[in-house]
PDB file of N, CA and C in Angstrom:
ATOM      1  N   UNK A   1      10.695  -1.346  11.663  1.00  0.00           N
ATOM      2  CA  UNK A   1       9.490  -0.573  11.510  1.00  0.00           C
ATOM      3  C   UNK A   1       8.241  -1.434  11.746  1.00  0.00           C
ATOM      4  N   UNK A   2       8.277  -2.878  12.037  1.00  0.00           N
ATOM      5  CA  UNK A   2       6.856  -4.184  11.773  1.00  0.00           C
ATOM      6  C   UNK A   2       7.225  -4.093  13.308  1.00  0.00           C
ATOM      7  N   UNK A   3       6.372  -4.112  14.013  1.00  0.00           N
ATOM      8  CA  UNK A   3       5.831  -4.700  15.347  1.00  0.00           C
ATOM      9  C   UNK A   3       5.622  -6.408  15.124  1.00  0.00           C
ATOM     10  N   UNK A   4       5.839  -7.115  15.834  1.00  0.00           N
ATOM     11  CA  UNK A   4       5.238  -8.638  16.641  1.00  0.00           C
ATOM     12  C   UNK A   4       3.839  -8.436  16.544  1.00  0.00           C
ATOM     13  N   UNK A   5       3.124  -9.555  15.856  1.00  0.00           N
ATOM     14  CA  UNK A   5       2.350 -10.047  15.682  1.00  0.00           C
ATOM     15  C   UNK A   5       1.211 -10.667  16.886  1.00  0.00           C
ATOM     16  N   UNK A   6       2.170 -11.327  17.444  1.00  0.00           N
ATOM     17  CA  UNK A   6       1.992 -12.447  18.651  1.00  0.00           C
ATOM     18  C   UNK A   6       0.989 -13.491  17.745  1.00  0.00           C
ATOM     19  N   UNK A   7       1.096 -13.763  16.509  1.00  0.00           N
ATOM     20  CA  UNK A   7       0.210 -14.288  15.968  1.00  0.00           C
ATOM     21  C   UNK A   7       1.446 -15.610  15.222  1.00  0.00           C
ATOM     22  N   UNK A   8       1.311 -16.805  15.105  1.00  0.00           N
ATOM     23  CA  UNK A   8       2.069 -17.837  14.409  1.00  0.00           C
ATOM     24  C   UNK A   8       2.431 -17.291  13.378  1.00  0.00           C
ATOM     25  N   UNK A   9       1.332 -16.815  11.984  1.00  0.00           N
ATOM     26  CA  UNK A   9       2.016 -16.667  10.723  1.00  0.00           C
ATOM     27  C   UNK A   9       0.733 -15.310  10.472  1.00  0.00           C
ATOM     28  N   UNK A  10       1.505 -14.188   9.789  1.00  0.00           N
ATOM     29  CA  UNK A  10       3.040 -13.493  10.042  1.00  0.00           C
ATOM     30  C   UNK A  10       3.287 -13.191  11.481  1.00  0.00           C
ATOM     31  N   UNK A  11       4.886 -13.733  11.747  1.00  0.00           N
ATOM     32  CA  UNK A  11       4.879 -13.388  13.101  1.00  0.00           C
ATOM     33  C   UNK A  11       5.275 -11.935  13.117  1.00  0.00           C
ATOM     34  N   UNK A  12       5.890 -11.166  12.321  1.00  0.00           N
ATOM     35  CA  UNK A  12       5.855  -9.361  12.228  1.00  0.00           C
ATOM     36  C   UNK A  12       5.126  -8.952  11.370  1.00  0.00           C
ATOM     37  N   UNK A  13       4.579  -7.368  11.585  1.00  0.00           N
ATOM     38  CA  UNK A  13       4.009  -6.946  10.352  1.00  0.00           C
ATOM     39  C   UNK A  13       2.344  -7.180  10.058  1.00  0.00           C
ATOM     40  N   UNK A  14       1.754  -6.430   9.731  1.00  0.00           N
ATOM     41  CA  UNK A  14       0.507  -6.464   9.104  1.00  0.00           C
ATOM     42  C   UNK A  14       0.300  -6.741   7.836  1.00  0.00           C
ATOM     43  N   UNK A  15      -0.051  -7.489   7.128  1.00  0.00           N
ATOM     44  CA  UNK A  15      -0.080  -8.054   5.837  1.00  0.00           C
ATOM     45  C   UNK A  15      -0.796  -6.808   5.421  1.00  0.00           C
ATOM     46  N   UNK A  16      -1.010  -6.293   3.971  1.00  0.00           N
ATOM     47  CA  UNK A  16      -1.574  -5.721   3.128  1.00  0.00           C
ATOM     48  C   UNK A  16      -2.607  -6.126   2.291  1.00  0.00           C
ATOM     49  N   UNK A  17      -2.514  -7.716   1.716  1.00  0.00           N
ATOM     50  CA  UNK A  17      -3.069  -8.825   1.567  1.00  0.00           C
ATOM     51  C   UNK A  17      -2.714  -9.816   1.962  1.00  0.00           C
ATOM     52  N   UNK A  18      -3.881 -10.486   2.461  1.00  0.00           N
ATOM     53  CA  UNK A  18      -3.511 -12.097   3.080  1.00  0.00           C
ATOM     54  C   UNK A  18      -2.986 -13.169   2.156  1.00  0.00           C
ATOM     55  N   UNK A  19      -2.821 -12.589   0.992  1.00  0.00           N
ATOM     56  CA  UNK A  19      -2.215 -13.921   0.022  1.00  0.00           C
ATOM     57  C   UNK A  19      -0.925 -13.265  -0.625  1.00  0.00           C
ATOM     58  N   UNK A  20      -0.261 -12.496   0.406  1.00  0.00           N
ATOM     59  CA  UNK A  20       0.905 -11.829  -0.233  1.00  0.00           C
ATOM     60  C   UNK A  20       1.330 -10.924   0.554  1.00  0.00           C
ATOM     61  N   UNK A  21       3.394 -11.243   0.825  1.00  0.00           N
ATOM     62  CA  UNK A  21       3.919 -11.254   1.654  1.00  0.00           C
ATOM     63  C   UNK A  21       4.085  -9.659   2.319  1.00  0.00           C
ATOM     64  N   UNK A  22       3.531  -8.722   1.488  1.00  0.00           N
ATOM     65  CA  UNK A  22       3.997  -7.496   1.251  1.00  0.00           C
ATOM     66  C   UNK A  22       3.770  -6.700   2.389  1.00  0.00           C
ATOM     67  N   UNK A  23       3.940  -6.415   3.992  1.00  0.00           N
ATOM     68  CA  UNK A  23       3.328  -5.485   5.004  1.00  0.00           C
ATOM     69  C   UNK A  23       3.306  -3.933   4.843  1.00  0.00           C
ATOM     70  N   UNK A  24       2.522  -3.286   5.954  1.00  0.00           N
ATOM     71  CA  UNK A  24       2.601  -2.155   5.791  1.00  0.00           C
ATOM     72  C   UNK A  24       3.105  -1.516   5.920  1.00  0.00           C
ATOM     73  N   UNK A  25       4.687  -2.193   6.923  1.00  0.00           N
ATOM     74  CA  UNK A  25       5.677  -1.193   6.801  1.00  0.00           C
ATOM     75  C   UNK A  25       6.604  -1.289   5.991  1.00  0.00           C
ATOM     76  N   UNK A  26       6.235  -1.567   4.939  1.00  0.00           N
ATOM     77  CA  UNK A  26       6.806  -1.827   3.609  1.00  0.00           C
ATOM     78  C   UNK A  26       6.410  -0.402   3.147  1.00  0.00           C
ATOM     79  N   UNK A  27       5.060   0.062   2.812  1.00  0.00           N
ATOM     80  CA  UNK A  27       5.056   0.982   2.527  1.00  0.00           C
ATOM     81  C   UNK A  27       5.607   2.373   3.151  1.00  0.00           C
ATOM     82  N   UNK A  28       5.735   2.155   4.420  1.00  0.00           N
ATOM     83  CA  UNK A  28       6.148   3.154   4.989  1.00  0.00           C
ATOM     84  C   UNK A  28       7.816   3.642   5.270  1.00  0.00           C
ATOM     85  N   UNK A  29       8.325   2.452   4.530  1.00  0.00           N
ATOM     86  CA  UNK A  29       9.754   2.464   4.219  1.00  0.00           C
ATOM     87  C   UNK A  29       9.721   2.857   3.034  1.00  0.00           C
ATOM     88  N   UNK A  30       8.869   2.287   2.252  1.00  0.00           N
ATOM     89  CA  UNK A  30       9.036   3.642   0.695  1.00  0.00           C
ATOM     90  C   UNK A  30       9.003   4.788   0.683  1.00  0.00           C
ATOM     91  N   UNK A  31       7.498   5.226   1.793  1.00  0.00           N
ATOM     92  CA  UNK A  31       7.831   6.499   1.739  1.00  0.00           C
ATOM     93  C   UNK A  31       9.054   7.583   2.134  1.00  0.00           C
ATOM     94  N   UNK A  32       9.988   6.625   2.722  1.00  0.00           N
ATOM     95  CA  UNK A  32      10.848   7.642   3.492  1.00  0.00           C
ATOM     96  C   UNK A  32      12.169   7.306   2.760  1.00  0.00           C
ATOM     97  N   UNK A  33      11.677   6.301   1.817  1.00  0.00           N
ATOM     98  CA  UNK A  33      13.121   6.329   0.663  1.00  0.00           C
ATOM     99  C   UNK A  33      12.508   7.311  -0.755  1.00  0.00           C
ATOM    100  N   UNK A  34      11.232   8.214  -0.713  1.00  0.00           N
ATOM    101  CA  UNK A  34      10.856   9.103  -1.588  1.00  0.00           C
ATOM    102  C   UNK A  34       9.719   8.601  -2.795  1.00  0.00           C
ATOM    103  N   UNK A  35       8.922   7.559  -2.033  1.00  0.00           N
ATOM    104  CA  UNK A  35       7.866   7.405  -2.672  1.00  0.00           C
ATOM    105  C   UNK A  35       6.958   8.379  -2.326  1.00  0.00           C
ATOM    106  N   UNK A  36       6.078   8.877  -3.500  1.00  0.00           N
ATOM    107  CA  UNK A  36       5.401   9.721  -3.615  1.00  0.00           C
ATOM    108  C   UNK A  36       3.789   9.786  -3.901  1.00  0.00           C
ATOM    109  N   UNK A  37       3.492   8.594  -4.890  1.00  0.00           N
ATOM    110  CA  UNK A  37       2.795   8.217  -5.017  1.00  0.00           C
ATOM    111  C   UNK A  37       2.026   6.455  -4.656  1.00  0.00           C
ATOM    112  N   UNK A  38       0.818   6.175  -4.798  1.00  0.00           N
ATOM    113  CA  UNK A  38       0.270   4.610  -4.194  1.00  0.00           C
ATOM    114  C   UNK A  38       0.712   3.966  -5.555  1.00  0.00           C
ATOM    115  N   UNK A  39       0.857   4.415  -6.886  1.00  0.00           N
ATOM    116  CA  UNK A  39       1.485   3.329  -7.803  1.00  0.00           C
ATOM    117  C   UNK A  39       3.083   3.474  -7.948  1.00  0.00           C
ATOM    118  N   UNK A  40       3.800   4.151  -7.247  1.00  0.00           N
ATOM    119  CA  UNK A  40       4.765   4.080  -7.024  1.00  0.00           C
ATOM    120  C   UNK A  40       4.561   2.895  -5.831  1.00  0.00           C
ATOM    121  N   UNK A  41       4.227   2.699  -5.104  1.00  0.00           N
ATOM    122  CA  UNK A  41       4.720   1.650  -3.890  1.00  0.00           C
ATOM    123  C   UNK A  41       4.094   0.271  -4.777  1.00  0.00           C
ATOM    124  N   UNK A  42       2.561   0.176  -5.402  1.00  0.00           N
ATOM    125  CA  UNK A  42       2.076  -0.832  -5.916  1.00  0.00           C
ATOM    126  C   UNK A  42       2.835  -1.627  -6.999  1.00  0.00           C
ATOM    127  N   UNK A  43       3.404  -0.701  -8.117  1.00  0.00           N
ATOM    128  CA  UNK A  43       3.891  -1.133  -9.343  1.00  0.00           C
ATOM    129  C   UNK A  43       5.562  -1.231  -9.054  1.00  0.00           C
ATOM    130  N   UNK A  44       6.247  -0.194  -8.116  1.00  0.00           N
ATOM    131  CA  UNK A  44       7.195  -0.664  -8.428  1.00  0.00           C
ATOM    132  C   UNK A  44       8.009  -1.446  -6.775  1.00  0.00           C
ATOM    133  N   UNK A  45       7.245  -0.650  -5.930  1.00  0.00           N
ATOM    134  CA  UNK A  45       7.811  -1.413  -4.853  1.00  0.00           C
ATOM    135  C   UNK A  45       7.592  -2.693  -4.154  1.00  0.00           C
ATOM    136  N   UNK A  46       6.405  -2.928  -4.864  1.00  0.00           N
ATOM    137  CA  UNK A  46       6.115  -4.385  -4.242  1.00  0.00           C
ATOM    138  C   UNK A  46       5.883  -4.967  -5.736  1.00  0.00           C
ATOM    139  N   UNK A  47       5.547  -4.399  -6.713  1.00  0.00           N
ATOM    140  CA  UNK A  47       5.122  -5.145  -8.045  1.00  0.00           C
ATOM    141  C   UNK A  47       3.976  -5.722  -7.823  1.00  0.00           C
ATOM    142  N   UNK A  48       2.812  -5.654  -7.058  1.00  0.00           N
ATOM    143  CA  UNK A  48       1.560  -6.020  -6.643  1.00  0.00           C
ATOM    144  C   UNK A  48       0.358  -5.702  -8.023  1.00  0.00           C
ATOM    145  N   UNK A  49       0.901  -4.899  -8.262  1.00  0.00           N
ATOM    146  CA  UNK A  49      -0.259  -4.468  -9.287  1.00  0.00           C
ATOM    147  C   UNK A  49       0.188  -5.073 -10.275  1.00  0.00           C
ATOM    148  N   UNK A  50       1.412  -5.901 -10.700  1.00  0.00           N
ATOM    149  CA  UNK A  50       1.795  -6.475 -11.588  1.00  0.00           C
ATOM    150  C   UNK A  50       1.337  -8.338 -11.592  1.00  0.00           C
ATOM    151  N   UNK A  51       1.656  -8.328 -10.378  1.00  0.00           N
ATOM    152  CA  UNK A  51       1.103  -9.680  -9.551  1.00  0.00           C
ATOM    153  C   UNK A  51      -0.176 -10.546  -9.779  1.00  0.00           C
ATOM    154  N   UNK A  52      -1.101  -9.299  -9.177  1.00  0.00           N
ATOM    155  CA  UNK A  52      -2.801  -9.571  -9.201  1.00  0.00           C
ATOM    156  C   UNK A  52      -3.534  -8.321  -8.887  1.00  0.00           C
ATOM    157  N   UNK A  53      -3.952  -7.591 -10.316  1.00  0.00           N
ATOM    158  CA  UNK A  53      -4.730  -6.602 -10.400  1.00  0.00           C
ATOM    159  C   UNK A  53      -5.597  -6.367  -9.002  1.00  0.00           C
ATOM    160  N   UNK A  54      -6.455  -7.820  -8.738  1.00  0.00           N
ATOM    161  CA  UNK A  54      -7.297  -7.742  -7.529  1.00  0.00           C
ATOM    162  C   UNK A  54      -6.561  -7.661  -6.240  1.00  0.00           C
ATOM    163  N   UNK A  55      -6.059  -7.887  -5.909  1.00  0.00           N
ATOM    164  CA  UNK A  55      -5.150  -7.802  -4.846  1.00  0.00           C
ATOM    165  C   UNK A  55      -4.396  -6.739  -4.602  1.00  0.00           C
ATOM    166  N   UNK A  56      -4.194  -5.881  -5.865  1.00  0.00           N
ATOM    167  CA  UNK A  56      -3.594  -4.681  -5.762  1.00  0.00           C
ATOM    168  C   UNK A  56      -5.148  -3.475  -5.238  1.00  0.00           C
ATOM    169  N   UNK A  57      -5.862  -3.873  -5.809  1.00  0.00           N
ATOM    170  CA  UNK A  57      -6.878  -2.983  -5.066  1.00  0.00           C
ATOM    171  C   UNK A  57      -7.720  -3.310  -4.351  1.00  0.00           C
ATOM    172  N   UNK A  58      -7.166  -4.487  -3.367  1.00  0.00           N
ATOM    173  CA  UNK A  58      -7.601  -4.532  -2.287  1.00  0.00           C
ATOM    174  C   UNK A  58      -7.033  -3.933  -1.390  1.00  0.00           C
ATOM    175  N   UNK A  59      -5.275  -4.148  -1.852  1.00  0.00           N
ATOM    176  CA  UNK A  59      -4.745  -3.426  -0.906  1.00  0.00           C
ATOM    177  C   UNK A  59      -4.638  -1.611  -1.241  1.00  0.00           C
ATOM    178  N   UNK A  60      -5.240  -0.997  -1.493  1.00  0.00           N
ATOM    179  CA  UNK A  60      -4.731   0.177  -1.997  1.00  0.00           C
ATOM    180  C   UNK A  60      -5.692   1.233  -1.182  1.00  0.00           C
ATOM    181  N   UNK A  61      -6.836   0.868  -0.412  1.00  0.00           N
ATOM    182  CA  UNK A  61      -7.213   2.312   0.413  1.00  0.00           C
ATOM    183  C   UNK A  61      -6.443   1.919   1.845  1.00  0.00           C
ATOM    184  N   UNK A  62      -5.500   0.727   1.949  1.00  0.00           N
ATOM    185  CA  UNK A  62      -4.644   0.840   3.126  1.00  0.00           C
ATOM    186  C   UNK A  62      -3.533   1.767   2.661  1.00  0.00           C
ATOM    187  N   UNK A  63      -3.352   1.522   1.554  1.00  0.00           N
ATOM    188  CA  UNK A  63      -1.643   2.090   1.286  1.00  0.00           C
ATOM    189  C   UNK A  63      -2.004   3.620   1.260  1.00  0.00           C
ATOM    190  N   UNK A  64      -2.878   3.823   0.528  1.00  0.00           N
ATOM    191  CA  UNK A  64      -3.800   5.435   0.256  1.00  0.00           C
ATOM    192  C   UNK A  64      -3.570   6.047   1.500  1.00  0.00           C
ATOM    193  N   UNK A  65      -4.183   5.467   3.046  1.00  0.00           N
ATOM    194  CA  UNK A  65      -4.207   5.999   4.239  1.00  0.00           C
ATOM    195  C   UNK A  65      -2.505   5.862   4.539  1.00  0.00           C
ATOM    196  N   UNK A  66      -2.113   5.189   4.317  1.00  0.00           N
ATOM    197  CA  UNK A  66      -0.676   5.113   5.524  1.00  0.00           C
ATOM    198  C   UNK A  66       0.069   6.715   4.835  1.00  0.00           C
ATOM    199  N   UNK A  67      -0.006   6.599   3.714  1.00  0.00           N
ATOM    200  CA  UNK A  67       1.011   7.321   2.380  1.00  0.00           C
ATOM    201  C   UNK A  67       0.445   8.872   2.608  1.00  0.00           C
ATOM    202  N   UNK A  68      -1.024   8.739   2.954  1.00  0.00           N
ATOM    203  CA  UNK A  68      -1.518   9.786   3.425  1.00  0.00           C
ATOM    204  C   UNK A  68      -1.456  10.566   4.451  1.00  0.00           C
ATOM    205  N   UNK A  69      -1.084   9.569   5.578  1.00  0.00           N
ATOM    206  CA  UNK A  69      -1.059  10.163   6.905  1.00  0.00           C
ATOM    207  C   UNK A  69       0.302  10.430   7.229  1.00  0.00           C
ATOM    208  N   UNK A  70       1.203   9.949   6.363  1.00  0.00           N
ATOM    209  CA  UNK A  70       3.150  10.305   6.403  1.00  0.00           C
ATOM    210  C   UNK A  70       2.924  11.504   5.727  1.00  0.00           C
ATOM    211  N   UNK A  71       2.460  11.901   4.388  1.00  0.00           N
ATOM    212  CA  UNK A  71       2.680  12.970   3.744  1.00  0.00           C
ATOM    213  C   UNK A  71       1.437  14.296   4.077  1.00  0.00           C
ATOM    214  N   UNK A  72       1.033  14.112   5.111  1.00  0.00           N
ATOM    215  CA  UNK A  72      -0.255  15.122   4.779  1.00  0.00           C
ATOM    216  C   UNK A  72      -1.342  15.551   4.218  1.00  0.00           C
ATOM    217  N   UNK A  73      -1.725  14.249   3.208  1.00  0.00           N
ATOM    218  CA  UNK A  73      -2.598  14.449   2.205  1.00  0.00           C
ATOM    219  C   UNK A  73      -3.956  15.039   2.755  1.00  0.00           C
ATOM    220  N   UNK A  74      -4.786  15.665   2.280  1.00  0.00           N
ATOM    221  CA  UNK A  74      -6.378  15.657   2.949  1.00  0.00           C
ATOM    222  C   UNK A  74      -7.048  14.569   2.693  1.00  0.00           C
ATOM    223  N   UNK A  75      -8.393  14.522   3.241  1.00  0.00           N
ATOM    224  CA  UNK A  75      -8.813  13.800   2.792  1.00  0.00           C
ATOM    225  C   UNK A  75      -9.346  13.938   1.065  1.00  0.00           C
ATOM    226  N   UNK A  76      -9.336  14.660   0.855  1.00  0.00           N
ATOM    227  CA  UNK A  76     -10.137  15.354  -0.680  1.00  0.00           C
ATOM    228  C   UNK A  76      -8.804  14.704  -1.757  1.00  0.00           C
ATOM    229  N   UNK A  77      -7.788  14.848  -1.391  1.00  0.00           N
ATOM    230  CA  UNK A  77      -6.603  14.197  -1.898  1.00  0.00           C
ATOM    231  C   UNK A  77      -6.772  12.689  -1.924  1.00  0.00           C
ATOM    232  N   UNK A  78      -6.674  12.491  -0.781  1.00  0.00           N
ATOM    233  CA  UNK A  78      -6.671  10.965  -0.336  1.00  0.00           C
ATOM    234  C   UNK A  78      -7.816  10.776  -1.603  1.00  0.00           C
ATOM    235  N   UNK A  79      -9.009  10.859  -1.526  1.00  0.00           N
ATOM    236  CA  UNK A  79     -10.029  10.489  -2.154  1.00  0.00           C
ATOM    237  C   UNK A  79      -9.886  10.549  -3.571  1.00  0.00           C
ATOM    238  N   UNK A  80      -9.204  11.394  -3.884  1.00  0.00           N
ATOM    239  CA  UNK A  80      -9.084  11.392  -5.494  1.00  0.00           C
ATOM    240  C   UNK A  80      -7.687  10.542  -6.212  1.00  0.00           C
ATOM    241  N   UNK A  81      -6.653  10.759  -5.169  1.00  0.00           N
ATOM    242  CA  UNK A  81      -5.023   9.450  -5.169  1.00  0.00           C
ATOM    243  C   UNK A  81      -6.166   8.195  -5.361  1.00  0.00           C
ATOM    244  N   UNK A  82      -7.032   7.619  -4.816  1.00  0.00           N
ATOM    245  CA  UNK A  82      -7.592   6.347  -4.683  1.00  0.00           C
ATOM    246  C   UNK A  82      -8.371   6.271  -5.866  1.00  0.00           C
ATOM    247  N   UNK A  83      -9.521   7.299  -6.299  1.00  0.00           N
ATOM    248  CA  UNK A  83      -9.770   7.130  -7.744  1.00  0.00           C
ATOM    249  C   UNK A  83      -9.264   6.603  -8.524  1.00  0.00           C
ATOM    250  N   UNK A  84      -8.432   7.884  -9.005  1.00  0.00           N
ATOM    251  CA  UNK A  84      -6.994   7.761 -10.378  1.00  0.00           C
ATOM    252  C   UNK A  84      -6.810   6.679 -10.467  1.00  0.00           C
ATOM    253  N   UNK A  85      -6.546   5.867  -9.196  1.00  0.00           N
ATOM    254  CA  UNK A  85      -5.110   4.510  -9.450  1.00  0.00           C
ATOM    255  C   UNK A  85      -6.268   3.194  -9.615  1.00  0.00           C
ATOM    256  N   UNK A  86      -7.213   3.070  -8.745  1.00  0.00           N
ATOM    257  CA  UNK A  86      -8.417   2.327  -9.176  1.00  0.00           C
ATOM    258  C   UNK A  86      -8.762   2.262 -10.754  1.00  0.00           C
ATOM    259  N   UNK A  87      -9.271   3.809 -11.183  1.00  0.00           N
ATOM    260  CA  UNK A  87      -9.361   3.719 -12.586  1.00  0.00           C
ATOM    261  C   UNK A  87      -8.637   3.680 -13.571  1.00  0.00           C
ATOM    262  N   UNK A  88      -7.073   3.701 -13.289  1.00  0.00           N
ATOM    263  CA  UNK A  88      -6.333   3.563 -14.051  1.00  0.00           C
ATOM    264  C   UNK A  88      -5.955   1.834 -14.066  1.00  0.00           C
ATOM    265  N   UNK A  89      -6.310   0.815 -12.948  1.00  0.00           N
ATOM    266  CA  UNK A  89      -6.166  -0.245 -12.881  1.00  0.00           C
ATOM    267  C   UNK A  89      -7.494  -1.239 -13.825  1.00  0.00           C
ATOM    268  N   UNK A  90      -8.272  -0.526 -14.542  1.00  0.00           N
ATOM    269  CA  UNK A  90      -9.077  -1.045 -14.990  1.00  0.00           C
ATOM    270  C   UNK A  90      -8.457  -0.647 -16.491  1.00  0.00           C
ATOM    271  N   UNK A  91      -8.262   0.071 -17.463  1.00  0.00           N
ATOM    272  CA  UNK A  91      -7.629   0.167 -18.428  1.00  0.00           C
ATOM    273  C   UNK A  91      -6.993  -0.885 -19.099  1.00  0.00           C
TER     274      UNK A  91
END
């Protein structure tokens, strides 16, 4: 599902964050093993949000869009999935 880079390091894959190994077709293999939600892929599929709070929401209006554009979300969705999990990461 990772395309070539043509880049030295990562040579597949688009990083999610640059200080952590996790790509984006990582997420997009969750979704099609029945992830549903962005703290479903954050907390349990990569454990990112467990990792580094900041890093988890850096990466999270990428994961928001990919998760969005597999499942159909609107944008009005999209926008409020990204809220929730933001404000629930501050708690």
């Amino acid at each position: 599902m990772a395309r070539v880079t043509g880049k030295r390091w990562p040579i597949v894959g688009n990083r999610l964050v640059s200080e952590f190994p996790y790509i984006e077709s990582e997420v997009r293999y969750a979704v099609k093993e029945y992830a549903c939600t962005a703290i479903d892929v954050i907390a349990r599929r990569t454990r990112l949000g467990f990792l580094n709070v900041q890093a988890a929401d850096e990466a999270l209006p990428r994961i928001v869009d990919i998760m969005g554009k597999m499942l159909d979300w609107s944008d009005a969705k999209r926008t409020v999935r990204h809220k929730l999990l933001f404000l629930s990461t501050r708690l």
